[in-house]
N, C-alpha and C. Protein backbone atom coordinates (compact mmCIF):
# COMPACT_ATOMS: atom_id res chain seq x y z
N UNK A 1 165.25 258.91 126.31
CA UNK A 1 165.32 260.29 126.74
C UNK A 1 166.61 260.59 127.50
N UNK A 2 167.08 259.66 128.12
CA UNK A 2 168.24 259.80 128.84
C UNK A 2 169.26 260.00 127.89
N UNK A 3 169.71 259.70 126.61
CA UNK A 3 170.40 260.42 125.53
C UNK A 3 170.43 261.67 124.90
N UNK A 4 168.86 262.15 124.87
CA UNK A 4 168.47 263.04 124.34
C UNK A 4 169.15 264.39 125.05
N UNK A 5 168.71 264.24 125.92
CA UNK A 5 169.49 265.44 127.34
C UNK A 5 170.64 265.90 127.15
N UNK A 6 171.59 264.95 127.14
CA UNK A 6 172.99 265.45 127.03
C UNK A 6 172.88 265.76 125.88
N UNK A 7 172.57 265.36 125.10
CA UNK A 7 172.94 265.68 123.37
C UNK A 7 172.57 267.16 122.94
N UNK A 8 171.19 267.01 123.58
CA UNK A 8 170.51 268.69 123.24
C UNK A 8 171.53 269.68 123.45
N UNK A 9 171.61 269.44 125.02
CA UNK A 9 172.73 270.04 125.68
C UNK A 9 173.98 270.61 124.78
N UNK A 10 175.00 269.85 124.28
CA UNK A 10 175.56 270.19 123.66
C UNK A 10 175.13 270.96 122.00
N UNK A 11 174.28 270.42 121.51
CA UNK A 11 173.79 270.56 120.37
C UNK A 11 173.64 272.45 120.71
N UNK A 12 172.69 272.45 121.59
CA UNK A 12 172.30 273.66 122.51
C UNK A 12 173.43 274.99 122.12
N UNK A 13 174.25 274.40 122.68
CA UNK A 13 175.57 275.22 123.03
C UNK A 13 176.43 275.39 122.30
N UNK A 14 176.23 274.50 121.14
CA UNK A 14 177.18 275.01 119.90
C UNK A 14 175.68 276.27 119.19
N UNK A 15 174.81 275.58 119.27
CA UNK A 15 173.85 277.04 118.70
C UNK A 15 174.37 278.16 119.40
N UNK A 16 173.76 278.09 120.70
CA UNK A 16 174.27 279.36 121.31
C UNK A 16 175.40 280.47 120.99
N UNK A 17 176.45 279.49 120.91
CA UNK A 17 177.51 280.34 120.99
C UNK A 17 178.00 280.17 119.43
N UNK A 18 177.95 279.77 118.40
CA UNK A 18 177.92 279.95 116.90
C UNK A 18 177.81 281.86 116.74
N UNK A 19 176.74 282.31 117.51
CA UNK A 19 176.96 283.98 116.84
C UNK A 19 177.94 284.71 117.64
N UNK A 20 178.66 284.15 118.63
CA UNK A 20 179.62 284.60 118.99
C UNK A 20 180.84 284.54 118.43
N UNK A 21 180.99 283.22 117.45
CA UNK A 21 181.96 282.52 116.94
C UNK A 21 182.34 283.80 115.87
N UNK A 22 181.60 283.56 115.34
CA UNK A 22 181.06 285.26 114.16
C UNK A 22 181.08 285.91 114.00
N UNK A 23 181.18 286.74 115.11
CA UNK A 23 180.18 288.26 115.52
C UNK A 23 182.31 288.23 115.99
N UNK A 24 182.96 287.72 116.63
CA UNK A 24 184.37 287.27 117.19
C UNK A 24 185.08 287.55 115.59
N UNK A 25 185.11 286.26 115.39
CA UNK A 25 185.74 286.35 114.02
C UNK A 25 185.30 287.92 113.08
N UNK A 26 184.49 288.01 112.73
CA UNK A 26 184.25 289.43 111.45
C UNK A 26 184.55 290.90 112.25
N UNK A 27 185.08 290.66 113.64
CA UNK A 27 185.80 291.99 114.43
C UNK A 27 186.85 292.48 113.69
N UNK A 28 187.70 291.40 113.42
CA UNK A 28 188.81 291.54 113.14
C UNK A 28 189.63 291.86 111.56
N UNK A 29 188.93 291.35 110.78
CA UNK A 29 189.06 291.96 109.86
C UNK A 29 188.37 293.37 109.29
N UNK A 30 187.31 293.42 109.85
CA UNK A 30 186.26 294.22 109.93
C UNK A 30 186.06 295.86 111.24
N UNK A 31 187.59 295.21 111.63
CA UNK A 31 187.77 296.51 113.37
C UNK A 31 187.87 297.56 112.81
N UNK A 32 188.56 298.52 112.03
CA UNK A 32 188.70 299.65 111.92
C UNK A 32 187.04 300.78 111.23
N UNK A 33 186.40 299.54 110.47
CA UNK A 33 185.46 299.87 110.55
C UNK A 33 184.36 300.24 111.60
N UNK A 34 184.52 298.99 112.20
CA UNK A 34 183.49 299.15 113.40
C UNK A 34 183.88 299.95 114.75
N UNK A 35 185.05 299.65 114.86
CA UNK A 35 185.63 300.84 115.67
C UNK A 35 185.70 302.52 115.52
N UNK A 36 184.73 303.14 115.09
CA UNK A 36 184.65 304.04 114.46
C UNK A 36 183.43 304.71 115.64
N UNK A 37 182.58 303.36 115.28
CA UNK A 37 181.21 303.72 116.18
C UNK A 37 181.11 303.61 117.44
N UNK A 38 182.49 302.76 117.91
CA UNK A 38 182.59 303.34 119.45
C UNK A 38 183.44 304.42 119.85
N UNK A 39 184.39 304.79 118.98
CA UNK A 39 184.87 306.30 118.52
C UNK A 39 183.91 307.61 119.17
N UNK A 40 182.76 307.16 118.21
CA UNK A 40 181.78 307.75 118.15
C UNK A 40 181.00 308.18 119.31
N UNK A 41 181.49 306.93 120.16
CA UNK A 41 180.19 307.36 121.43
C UNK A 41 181.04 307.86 122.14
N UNK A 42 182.41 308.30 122.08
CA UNK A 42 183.87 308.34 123.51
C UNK A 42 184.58 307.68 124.10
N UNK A 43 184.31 306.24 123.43
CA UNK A 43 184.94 304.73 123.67
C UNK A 43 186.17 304.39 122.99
N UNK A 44 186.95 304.14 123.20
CA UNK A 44 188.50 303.59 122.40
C UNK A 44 188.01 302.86 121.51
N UNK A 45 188.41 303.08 120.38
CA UNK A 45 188.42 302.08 119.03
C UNK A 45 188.77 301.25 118.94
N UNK A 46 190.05 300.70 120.13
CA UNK A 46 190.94 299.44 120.01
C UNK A 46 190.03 298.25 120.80
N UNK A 47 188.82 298.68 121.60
CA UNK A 47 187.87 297.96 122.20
C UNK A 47 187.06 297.43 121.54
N UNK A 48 186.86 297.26 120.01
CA UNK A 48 186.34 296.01 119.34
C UNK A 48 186.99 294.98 119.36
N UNK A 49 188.66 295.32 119.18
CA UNK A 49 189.35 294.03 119.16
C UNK A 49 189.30 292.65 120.42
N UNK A 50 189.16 294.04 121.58
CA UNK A 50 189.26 292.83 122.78
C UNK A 50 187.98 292.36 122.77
N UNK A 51 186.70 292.98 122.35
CA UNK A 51 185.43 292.53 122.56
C UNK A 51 185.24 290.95 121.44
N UNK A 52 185.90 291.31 120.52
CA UNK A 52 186.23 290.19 119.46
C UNK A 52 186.66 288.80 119.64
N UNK A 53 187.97 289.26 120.60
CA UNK A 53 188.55 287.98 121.10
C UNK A 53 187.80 287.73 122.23
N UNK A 54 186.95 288.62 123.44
CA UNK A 54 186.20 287.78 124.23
C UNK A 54 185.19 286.90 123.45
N UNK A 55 184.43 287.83 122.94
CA UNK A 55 182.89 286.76 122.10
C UNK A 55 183.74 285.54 121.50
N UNK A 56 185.06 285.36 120.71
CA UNK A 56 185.61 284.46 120.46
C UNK A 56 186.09 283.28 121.87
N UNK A 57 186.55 283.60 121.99
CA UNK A 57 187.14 282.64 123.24
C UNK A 57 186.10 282.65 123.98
N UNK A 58 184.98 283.41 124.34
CA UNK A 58 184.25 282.42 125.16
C UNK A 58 182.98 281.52 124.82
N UNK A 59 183.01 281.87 123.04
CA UNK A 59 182.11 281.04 122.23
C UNK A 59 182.66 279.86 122.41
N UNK A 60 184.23 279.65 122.12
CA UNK A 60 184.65 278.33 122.19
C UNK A 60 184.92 277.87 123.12
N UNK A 61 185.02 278.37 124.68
CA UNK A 61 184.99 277.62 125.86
C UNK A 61 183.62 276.83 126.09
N UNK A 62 182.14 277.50 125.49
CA UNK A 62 180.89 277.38 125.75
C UNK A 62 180.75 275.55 124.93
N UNK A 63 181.07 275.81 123.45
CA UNK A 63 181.19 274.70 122.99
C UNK A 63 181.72 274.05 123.00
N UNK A 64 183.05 274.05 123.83
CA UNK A 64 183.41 272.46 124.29
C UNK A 64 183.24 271.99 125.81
N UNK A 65 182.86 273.34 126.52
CA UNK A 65 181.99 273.17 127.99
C UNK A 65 183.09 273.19 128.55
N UNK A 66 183.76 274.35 129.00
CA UNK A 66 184.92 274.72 129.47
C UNK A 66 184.62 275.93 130.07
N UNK A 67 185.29 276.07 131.37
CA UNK A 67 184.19 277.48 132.40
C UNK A 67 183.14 277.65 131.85
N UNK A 68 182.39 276.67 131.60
CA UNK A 68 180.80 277.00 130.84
C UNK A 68 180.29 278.66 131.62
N UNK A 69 179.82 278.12 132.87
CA UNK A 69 179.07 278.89 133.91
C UNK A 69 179.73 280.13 133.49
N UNK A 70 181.27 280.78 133.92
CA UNK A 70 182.09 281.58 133.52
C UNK A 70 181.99 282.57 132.63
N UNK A 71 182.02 281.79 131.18
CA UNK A 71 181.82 282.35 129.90
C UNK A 71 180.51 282.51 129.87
N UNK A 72 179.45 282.01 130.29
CA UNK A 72 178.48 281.98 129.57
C UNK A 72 177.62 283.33 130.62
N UNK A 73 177.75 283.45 132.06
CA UNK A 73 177.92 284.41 132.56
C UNK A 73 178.34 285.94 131.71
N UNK A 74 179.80 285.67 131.19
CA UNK A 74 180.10 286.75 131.12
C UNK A 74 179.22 287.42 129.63
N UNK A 75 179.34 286.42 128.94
CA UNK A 75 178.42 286.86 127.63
C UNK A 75 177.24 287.27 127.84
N UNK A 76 176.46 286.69 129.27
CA UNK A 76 175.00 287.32 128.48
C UNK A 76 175.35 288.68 129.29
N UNK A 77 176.52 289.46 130.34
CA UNK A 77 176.54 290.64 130.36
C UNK A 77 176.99 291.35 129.34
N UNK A 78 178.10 290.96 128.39
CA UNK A 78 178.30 291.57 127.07
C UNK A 78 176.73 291.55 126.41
N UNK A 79 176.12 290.64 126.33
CA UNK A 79 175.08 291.12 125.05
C UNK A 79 173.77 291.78 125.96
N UNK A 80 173.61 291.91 127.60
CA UNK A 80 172.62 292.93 127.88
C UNK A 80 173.41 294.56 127.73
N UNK A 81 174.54 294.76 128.05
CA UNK A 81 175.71 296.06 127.57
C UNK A 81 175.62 296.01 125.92
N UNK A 82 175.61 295.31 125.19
CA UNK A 82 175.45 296.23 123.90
C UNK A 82 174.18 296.33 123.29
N UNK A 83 173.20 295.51 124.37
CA UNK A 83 171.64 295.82 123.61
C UNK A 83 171.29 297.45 124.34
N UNK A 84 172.07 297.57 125.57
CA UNK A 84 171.40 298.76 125.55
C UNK A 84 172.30 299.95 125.17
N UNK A 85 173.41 299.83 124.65
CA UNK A 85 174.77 300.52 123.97
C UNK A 85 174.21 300.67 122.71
N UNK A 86 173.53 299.74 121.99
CA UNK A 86 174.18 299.92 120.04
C UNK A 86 172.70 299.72 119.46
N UNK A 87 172.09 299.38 120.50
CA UNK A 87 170.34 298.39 119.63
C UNK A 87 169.34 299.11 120.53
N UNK A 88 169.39 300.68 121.00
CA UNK A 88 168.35 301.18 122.11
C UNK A 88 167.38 302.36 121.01
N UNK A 89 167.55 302.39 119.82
CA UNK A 89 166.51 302.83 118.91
C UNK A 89 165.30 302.04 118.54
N UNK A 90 164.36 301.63 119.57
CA UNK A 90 163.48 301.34 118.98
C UNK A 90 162.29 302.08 118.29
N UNK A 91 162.61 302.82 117.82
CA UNK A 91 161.60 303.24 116.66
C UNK A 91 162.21 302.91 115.30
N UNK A 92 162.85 302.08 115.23
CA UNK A 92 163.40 301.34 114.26
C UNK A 92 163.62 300.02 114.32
N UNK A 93 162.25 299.47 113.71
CA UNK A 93 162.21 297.64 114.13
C UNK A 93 163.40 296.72 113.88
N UNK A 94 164.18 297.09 113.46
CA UNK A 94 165.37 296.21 113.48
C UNK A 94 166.49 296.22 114.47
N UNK A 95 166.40 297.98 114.80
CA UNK A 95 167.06 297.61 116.07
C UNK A 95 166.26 297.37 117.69
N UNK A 96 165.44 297.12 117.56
CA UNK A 96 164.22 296.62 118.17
C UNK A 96 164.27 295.15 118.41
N UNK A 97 164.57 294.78 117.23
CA UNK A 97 164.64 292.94 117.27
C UNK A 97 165.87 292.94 117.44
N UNK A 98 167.30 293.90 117.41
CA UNK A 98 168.78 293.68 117.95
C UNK A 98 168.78 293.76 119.28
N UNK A 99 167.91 294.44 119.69
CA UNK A 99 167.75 294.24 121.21
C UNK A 99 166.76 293.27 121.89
N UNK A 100 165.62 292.84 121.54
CA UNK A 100 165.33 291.54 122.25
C UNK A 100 166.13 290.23 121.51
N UNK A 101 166.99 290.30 120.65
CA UNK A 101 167.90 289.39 120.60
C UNK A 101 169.03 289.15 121.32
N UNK A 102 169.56 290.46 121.68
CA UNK A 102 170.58 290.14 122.72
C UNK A 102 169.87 289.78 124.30
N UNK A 103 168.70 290.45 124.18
CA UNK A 103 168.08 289.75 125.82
C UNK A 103 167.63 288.19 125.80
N UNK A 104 166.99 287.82 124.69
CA UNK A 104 166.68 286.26 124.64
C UNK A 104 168.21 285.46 124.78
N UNK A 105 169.08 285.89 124.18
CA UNK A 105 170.61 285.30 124.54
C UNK A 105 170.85 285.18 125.88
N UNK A 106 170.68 286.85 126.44
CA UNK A 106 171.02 286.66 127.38
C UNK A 106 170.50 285.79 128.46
N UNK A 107 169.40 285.60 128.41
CA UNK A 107 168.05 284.39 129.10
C UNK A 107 168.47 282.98 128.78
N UNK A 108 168.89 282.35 127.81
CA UNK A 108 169.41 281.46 127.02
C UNK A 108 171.36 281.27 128.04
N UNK A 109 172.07 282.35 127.66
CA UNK A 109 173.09 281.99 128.45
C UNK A 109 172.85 281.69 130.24
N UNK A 110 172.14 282.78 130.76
CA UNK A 110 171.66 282.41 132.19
C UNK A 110 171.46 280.98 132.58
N UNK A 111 170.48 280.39 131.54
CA UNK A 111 170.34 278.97 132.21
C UNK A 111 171.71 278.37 131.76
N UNK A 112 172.93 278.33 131.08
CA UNK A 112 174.04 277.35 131.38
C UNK A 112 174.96 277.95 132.48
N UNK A 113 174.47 278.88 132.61
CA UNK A 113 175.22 279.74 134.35
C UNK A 113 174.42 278.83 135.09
N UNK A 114 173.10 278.85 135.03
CA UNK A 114 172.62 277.90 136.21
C UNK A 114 172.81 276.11 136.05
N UNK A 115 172.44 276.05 134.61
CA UNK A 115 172.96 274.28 134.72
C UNK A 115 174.22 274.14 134.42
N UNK A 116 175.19 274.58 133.90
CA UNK A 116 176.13 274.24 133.42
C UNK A 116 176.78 273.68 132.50
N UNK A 117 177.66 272.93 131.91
CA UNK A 117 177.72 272.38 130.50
C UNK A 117 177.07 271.04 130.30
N UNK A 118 177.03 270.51 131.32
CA UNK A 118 176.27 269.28 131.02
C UNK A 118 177.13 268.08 130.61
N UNK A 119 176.64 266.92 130.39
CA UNK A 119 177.04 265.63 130.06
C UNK A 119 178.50 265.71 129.37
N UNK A 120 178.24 266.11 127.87
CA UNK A 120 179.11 266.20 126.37
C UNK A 120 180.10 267.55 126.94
N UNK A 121 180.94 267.29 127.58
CA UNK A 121 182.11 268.47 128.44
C UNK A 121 182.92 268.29 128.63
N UNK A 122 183.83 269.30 128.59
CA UNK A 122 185.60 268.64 128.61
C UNK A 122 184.83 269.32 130.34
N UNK A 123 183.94 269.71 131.34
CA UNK A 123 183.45 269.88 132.57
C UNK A 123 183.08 268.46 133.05
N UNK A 124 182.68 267.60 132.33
CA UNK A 124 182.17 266.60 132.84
C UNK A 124 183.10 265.77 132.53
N UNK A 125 184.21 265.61 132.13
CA UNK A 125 185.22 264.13 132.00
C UNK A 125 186.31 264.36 133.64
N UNK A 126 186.21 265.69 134.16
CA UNK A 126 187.02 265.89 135.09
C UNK A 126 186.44 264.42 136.51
């Protein structure tokens, strides 16, 4: 069991942050589109891009356990801000499940704010 821990851990945290990796990456080719819909609400359009490169860069700080606490902090405030920004129609079950998905994330990132990256960390070789 004493293996298992750290391993999860990491294992953990590349899950976690994989839809950030994603959701980061398909901004960018994909911005002028999606920038439309924050257009839409009175928001600058050029604010997918930076939202892109945050979910990016702090997906990959998360998975190699780098300002874990930091990043992982700051993400689950990005994903409680766009569950209640982009996913607050629930009379439409899908955006219903876009929003307790970004809150289970966000519950999910909280605890590596509270434990941290753990064992498998460029945090833990210091």
């Amino acid at each position: 069991m004493q293996m298992i821990g750290p391993l999860a851990g990491l294992v953990g945290r590349i899950f976690l942050a994989q839809i950030f990796l994603l959701s980061g990456l398909a901004k960018f080719p994909n911005g002028a589109v999606m920038s439309e819909k924050l257009v839409a609400m009175g928001l600058p359009g050029a604010l997918i891009y930076v939202a892109g490169a945050f979910e990016l860069l702090a997906g990959i700080a998360i998975i190699v356990g780098f300002q874990t606490r930091l990043a992982a902090l700051g993400l689950a405030g990005f994903c409680l801000v766009t569950a209640v920004l982009f996913h607050n129609d629930f009379a439409d079950q899908t955006q219903m499940v876009m929003f307790l998905k970004n809150v289970a994330l966000a519950g999910g990132l909280l605890m590596l704010v509270r434990d941290g990256a753990g064992a498998f960390s460029l945090e833990s070789r210091r």
